[in-house]
Protein backbone atom coordinates (compact mmCIF):
# COMPACT_ATOMS: atom_id res chain seq x y z
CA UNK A 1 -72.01 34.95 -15.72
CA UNK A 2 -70.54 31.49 -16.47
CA UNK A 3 -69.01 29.64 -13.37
CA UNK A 4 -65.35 28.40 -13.51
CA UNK A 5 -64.18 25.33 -12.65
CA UNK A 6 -60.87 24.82 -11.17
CA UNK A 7 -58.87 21.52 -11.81
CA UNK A 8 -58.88 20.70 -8.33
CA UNK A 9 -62.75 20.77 -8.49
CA UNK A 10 -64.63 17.23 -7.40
CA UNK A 11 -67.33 18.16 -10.43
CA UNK A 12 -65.27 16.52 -13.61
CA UNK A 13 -68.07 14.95 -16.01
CA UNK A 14 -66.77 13.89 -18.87
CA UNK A 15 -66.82 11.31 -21.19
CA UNK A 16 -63.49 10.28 -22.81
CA UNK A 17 -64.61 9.42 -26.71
CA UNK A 18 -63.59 5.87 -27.71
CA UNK A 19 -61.94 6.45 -31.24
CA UNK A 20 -59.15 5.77 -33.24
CA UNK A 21 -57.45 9.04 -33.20
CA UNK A 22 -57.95 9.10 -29.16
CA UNK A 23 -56.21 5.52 -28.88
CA UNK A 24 -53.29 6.31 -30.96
CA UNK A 25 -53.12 9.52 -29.23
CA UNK A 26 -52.84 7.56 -25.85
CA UNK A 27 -50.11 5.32 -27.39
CA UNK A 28 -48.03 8.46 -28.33
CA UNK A 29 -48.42 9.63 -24.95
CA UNK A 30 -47.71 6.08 -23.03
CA UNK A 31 -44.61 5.93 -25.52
CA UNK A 32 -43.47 9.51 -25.28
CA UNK A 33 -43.11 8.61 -21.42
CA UNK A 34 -41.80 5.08 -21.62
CA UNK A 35 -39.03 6.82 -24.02
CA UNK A 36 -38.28 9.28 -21.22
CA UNK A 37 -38.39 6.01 -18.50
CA UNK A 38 -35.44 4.29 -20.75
CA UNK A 39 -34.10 7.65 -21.51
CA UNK A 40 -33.43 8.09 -17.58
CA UNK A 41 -32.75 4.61 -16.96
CA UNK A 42 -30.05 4.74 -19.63
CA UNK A 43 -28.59 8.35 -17.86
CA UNK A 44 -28.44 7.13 -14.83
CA UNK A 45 -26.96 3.75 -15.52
CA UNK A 46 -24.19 5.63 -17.68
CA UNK A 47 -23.58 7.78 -14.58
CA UNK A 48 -23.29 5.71 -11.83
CA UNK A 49 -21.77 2.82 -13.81
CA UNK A 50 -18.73 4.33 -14.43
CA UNK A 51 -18.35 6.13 -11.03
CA UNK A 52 -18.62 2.56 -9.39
CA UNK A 53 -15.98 1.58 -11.44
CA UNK A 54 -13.62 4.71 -10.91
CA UNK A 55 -14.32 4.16 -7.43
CA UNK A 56 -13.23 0.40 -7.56
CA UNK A 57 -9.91 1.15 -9.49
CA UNK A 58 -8.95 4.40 -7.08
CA UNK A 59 -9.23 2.09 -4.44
CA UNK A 60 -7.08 -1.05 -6.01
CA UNK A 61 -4.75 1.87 -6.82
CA UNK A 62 -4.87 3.13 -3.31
CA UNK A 63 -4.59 -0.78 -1.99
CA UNK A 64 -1.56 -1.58 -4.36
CA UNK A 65 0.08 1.62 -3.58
CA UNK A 66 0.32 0.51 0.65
CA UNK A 67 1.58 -2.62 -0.59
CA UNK A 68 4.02 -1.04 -3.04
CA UNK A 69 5.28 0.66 0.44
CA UNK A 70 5.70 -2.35 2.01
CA UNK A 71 7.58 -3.72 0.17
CA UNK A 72 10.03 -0.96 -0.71
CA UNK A 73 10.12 -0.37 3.09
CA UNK A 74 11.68 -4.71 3.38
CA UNK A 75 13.54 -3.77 0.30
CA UNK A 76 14.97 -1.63 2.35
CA UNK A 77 15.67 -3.26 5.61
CA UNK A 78 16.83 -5.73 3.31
CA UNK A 79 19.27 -3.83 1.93
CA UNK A 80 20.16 -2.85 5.12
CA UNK A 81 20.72 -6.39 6.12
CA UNK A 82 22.67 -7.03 3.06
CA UNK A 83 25.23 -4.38 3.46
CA UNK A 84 25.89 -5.42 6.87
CA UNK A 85 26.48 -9.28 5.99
CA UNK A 86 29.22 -8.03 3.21
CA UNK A 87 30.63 -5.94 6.18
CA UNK A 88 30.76 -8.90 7.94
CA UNK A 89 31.98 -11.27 5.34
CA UNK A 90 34.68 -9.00 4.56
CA UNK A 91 35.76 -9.01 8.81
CA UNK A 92 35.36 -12.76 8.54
CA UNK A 93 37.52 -12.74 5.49
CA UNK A 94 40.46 -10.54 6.67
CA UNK A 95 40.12 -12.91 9.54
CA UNK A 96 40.42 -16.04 7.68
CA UNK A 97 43.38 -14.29 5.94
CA UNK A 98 45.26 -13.64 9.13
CA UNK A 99 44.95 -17.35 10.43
CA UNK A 100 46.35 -18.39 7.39
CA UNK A 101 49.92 -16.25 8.45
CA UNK A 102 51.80 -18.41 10.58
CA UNK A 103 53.53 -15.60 12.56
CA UNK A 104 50.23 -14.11 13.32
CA UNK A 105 49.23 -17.24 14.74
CA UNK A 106 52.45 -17.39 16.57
CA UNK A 107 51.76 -13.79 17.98
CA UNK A 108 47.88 -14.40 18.88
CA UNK A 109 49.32 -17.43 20.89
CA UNK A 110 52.24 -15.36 22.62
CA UNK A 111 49.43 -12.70 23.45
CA UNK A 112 46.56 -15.05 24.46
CA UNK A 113 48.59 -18.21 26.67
CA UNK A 114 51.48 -16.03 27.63
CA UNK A 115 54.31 -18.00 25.63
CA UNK A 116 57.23 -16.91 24.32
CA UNK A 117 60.69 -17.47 21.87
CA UNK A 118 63.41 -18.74 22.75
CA UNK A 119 65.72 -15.92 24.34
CA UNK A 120 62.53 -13.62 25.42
CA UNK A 121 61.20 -13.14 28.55
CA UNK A 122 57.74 -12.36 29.58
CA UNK A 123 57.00 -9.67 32.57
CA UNK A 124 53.60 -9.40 33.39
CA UNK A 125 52.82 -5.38 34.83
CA UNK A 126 50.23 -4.91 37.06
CA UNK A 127 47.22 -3.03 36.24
CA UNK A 128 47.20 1.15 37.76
CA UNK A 129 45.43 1.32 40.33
CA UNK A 130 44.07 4.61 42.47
CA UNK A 131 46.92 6.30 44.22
CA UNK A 132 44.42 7.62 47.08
CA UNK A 133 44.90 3.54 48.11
CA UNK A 134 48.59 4.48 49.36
């Protein structure tokens, strides 16, 4: 009987033949597996490329959304502020109107410094006071 040799046996003697055929056979090999090098160099690049760049957009879009918040929430306040200067403006206003009416003057004065037309007279009334003081 012939005795096997495993491939994991320490006994390989051979000779590898130093020919054309054997050289050209090594270049196909060498370039079979530099193809598949570029060919998962190329896959991986055109992989991860583009989910580094979806990543960087989803987070500028993520970024200009929080600002987009901020600054509808001071559009808001804003608006807030706004509508309460017009409410104010238009107080003012009506104000401005009434100082311009001489007999509203003439009635703030009355009111305010106690003075009063000819023929009127002025009676000043205590303010109520408890009735469990009597």
């Amino acid at each position: 009987m012939t005795k096997r040799h495993s491939s994991n046996d320490d006994q390989r003697n051979f000779t590898k033949l130093d020919n054309d055929y054997v050289r050209n056979t090594d270049k196909a090999i060498n370039r079979k597996k530099q193809a598949r090098k570029r060919k998962i160099r190329r896959i991986v690049f055109f992989a991860i490329v583009p989910v580094v760049i979806i990543a960087f957009l989803v987070n500028i879009l993520f970024h200009q959304n929080e600002i987009l918040a901020e600054k509808e929430k001071k559009k808001d306040e804003a608006n807030q502020h706004l509508t309460e200067l017009k409410d104010e403006r238009d107080s003012l206003n009506l104000k401005i109107k009434q100082l311009e009416d001489d007999e509203y003057i003439a009635k703030m004065l009355r009111k305010e410094y106690f003075l009063s037309e000819k023929g009127e007279i002025i009676f000043i009334i205590p303010e109520k006071k408890d009735k469990k003081d009597d």
